[in-house]
Every structure is written in structure tokens, then in C-alpha cells.
N, C-alpha and C. Protein backbone atom coordinates (compact mmCIF):
# COMPACT_ATOMS: atom_id res chain seq x y z
N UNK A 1 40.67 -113.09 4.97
CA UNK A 1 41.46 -112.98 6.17
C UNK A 1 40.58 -112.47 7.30
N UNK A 2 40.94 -112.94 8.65
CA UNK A 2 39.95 -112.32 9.47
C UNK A 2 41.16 -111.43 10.19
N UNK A 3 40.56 -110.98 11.28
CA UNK A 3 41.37 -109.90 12.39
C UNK A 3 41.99 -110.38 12.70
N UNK A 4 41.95 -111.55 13.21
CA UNK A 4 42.42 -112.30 14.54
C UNK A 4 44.09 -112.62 13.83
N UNK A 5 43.91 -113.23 12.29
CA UNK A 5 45.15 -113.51 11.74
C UNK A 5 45.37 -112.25 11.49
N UNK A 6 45.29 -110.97 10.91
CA UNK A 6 45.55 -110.04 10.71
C UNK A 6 46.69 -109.47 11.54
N UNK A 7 46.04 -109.31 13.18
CA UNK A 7 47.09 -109.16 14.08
C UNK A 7 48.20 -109.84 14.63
N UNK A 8 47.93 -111.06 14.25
CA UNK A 8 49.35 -112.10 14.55
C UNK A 8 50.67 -111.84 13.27
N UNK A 9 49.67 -111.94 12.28
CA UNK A 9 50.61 -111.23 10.86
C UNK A 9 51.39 -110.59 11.30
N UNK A 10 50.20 -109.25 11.58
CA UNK A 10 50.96 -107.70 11.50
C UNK A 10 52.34 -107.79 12.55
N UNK A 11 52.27 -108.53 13.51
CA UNK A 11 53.33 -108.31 14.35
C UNK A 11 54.96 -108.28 13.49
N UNK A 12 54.75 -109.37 12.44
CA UNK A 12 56.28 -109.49 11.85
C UNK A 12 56.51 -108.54 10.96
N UNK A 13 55.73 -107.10 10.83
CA UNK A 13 56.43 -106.08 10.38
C UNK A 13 56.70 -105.04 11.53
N UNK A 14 56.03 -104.89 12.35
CA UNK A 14 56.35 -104.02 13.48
C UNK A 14 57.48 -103.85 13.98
N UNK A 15 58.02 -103.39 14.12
CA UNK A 15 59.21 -102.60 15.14
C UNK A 15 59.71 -101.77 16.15
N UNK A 16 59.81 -102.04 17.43
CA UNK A 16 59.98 -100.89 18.12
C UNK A 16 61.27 -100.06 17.95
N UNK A 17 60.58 -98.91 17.99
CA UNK A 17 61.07 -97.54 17.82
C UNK A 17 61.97 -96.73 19.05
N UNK A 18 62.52 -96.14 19.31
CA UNK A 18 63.42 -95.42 20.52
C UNK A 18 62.51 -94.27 20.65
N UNK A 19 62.17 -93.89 21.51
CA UNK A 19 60.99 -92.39 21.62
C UNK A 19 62.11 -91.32 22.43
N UNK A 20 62.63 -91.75 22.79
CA UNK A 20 63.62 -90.76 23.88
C UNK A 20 64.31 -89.82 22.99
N UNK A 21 63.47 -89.04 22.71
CA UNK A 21 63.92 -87.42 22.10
C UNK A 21 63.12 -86.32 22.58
N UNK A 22 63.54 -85.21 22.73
CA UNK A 22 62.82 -84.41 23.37
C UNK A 22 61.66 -83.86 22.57
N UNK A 23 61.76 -84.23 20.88
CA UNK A 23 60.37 -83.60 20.12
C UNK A 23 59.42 -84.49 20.00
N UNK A 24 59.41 -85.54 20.96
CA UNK A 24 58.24 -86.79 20.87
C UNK A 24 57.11 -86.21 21.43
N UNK A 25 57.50 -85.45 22.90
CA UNK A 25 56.42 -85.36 23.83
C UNK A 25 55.55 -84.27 23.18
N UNK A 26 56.30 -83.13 22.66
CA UNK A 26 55.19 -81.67 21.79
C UNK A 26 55.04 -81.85 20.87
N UNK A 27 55.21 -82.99 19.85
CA UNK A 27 54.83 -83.58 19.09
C UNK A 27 52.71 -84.32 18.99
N UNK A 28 53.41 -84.79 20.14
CA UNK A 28 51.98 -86.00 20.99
C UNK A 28 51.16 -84.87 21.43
N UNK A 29 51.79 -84.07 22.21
CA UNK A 29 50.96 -82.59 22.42
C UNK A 29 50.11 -81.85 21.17
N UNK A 30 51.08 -81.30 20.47
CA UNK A 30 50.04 -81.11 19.71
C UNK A 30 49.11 -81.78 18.25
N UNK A 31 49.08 -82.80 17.85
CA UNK A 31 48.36 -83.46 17.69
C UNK A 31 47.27 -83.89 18.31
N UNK A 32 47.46 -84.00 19.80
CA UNK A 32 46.31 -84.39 20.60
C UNK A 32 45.26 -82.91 20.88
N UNK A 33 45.96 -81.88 21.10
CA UNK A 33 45.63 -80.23 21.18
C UNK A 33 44.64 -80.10 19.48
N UNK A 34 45.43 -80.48 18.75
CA UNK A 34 44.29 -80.40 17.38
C UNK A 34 43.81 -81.22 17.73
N UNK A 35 43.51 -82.44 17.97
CA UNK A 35 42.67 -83.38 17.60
C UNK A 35 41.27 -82.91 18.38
N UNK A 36 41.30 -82.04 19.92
CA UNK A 36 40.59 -81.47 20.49
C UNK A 36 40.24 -80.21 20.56
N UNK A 37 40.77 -79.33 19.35
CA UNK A 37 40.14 -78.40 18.83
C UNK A 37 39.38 -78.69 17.94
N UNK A 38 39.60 -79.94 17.06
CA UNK A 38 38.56 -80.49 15.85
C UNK A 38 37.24 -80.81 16.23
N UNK A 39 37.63 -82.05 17.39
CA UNK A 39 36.63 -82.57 18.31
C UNK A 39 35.36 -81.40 18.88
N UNK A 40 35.77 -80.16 18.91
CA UNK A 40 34.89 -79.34 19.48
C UNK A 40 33.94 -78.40 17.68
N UNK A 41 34.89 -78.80 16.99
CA UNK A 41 34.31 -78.04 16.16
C UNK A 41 33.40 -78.74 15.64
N UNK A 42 33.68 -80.13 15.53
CA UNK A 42 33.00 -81.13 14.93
C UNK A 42 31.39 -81.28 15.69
N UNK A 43 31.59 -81.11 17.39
CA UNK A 43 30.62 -81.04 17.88
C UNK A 43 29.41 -79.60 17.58
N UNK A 44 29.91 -78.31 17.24
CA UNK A 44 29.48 -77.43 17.27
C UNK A 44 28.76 -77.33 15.69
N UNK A 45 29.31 -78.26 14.90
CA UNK A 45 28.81 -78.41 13.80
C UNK A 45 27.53 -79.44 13.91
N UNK A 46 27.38 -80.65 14.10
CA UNK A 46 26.74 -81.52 14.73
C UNK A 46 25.80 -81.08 15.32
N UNK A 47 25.72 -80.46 16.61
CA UNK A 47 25.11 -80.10 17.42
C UNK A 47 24.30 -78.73 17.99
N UNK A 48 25.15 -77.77 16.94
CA UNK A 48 24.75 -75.74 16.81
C UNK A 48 24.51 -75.61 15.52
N UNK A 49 24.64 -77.00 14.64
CA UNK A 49 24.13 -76.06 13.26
C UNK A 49 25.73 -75.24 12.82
N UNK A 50 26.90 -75.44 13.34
CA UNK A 50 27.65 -74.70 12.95
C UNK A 50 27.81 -73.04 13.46
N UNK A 51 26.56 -72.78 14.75
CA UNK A 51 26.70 -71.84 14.97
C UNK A 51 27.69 -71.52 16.44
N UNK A 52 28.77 -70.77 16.55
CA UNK A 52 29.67 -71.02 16.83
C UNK A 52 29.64 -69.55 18.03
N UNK A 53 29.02 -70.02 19.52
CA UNK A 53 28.76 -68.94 20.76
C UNK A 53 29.86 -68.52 20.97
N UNK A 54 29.44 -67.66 22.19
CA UNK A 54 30.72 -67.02 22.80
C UNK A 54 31.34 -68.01 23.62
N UNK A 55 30.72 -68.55 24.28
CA UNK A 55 32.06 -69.72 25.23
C UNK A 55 32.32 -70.85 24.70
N UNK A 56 31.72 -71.27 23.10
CA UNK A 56 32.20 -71.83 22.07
C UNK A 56 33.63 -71.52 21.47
N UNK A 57 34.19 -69.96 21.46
CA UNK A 57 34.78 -69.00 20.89
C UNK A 57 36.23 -69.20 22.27
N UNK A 58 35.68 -68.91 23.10
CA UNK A 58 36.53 -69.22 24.41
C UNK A 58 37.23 -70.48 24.33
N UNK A 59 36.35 -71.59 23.89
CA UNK A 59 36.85 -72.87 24.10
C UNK A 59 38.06 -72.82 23.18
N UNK A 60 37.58 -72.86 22.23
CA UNK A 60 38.42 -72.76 21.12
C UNK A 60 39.61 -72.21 20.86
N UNK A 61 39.54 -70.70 21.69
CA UNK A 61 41.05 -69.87 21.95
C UNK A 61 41.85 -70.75 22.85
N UNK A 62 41.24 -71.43 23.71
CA UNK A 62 42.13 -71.70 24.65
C UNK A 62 42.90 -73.39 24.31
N UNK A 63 42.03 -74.10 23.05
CA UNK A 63 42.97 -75.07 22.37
C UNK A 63 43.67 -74.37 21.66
N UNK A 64 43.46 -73.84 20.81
CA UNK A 64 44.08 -73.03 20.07
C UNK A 64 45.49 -72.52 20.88
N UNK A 65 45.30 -71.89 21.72
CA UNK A 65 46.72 -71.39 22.32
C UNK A 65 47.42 -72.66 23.13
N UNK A 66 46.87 -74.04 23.16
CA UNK A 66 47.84 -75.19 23.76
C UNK A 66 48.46 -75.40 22.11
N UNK A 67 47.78 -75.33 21.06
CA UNK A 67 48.04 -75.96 19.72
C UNK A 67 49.42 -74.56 19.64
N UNK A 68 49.48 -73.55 20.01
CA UNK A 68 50.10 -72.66 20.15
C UNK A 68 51.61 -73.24 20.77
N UNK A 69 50.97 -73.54 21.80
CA UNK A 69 52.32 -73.47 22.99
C UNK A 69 53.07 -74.66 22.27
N UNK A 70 52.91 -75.82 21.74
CA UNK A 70 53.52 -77.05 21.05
C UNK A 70 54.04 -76.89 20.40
N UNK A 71 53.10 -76.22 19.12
CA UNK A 71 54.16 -75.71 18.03
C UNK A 71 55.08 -74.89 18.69
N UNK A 72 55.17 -73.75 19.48
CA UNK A 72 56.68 -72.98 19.83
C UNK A 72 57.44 -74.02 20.46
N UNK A 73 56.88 -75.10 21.20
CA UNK A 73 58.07 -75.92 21.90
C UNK A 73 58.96 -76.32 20.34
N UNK A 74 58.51 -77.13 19.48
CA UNK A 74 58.27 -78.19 18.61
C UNK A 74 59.73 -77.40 17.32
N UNK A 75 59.23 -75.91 17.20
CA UNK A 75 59.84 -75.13 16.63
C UNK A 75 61.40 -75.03 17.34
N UNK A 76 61.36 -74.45 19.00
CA UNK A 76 62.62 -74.23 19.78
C UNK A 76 63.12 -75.42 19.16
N UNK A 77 62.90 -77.04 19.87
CA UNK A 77 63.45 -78.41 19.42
C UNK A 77 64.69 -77.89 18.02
N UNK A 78 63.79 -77.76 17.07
CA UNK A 78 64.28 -77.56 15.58
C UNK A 78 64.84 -76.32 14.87
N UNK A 79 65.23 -75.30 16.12
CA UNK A 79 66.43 -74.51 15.91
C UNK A 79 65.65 -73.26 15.12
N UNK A 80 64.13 -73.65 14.75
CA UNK A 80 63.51 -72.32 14.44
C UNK A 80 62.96 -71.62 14.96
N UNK A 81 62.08 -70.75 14.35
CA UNK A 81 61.60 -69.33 14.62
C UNK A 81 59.67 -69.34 14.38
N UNK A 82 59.38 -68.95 14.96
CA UNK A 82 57.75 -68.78 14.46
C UNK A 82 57.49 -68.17 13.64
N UNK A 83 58.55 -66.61 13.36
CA UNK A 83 58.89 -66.07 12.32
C UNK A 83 58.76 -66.76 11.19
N UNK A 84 59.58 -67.22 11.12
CA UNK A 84 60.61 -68.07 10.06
C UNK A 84 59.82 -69.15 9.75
N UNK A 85 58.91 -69.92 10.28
CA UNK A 85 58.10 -70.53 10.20
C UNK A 85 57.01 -69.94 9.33
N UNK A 86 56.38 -68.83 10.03
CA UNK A 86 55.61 -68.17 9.34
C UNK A 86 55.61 -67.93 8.09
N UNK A 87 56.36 -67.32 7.99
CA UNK A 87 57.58 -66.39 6.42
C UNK A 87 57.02 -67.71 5.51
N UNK A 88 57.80 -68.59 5.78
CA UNK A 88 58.23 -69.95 4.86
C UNK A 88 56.73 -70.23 4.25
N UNK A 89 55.71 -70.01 5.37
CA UNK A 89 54.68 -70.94 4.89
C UNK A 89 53.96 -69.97 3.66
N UNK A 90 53.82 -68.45 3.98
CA UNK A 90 52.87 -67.68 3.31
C UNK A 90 54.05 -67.31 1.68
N UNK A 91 54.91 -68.13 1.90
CA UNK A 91 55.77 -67.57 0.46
C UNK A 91 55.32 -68.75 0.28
N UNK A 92 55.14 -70.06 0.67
CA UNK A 92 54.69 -71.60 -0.20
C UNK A 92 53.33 -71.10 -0.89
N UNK A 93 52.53 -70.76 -0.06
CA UNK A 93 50.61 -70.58 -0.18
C UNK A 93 50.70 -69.49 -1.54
N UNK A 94 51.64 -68.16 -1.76
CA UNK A 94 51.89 -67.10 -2.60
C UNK A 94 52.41 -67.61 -3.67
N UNK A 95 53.39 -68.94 -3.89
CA UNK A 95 53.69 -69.38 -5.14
C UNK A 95 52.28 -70.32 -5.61
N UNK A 96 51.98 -70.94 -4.48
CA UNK A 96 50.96 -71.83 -5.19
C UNK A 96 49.40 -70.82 -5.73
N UNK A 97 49.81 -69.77 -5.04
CA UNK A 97 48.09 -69.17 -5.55
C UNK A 97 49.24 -68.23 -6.77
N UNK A 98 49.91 -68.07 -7.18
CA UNK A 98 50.48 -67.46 -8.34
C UNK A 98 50.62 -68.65 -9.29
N UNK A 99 50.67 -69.22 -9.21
CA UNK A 99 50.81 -70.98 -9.99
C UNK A 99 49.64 -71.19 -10.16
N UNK A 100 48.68 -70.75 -9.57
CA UNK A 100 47.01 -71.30 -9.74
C UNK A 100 46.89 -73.10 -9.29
N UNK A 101 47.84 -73.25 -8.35
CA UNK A 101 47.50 -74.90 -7.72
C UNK A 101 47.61 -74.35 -5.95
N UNK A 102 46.39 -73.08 -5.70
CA UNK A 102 46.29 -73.29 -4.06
C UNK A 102 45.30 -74.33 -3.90
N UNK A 103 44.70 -74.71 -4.32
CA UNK A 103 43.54 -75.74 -4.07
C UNK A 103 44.14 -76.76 -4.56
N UNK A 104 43.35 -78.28 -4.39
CA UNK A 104 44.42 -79.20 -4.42
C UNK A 104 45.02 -80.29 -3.56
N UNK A 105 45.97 -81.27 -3.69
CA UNK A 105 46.86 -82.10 -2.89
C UNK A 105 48.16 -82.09 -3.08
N UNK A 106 48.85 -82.51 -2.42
CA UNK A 106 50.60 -82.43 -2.24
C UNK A 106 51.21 -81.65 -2.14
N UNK A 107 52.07 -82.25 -1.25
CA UNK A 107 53.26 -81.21 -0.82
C UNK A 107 53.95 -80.48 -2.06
N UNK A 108 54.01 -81.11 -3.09
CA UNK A 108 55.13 -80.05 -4.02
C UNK A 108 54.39 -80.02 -4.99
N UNK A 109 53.21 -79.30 -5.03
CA UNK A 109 52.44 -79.07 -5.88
C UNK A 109 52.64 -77.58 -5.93
């Protein structure tokens, strides 16, 4: 198969989707917010040897706190708590390292 048929294919499974919800946009936010905190780490690895400066450190807080601000939108959307968020995750990570499966793949592992 080449591309060219590939993409004419692919069209007859595609579907458009309705986006008009309010958790699309801090959704897209933060994904894109990680994707450019990675992007910098990836460079600092690449490019410092992994050694990681002070306005390296800066950069980083300040994706970090957009990756911040998304998730609290993302959370409000879904009626939770950062708390509660929190809570949830370090009792998942506490069964799985009491289970001896923190390392690993899947969700219900």
C-alpha cells in the first residue's frame, strides 16, 4: 500500500466529532503545556548532558505551573478537587508499591 491510498482509505473511517465542550480547550492546553515541558527537557538532555541550570530550572517552573493552571481548569470542568485528585492518585501508587507492581504497565495493574 502506498500513502497516497492510505489517506483516501483512511477517510471512510473518520468521523467528525462535536468539540463544543468546555473541557476540550484545557484539555489541548495541557497536553500542549507537557508536550513543552518535555520538549525542554529533551533539549537539556541532548544538549547539557542532562545538566539542568538555573534558568533551565525557571523555564521549567513556569511550564510546569501552565501544566498547573490546566489541570485545575480540567479538574473545576469535572466537579473535582486537586485534593481529591491528589489523595486518589498516592492511594493507587501505595497499593501498587504494596502489591509489588509499581513498576510496570496498565492501568489496573
Amino acid at each position: 500500500m502506498d500513502f497516497k491510498t492510505y489517506q483516501q482509505d483512511s477517510r471512510h473511517t473518520a468521523q467528525a466529532v462535536s468539540t463544543d465542550h468546555p473541557i476540550i480547550y484545557p484539555t489541548l492546553g495541557l497536553v500542549n503545556e507537557a508536550g513543552e515541558f518535555a520538549g525542554k527537557i529533551k533539549k537539556i538532555f541532548r544538549d547539557q548532558g542532562g545538566v539542568i541550570t538555573g534558568p533551565d530550572e525557571q523555564a521549567l517552573k513556569a511550564e510546569l505551573g501552565d501544566v498547573l493552571w490546566y489541570l485545575t481548569q480540567l479538574c473545576t470542568e469535572l466537579g473535582l478537587t486537586l485534593e481529591e485528585v491528589a489523595a486518589a492518585n498516592l492511594e493507587k501508587l501505595k497499593s501498587r508499591q504494596e502489591r509489588g507492581v509499581i513498576g510496570g504497565s496498565g492501568d489496573e495493574r
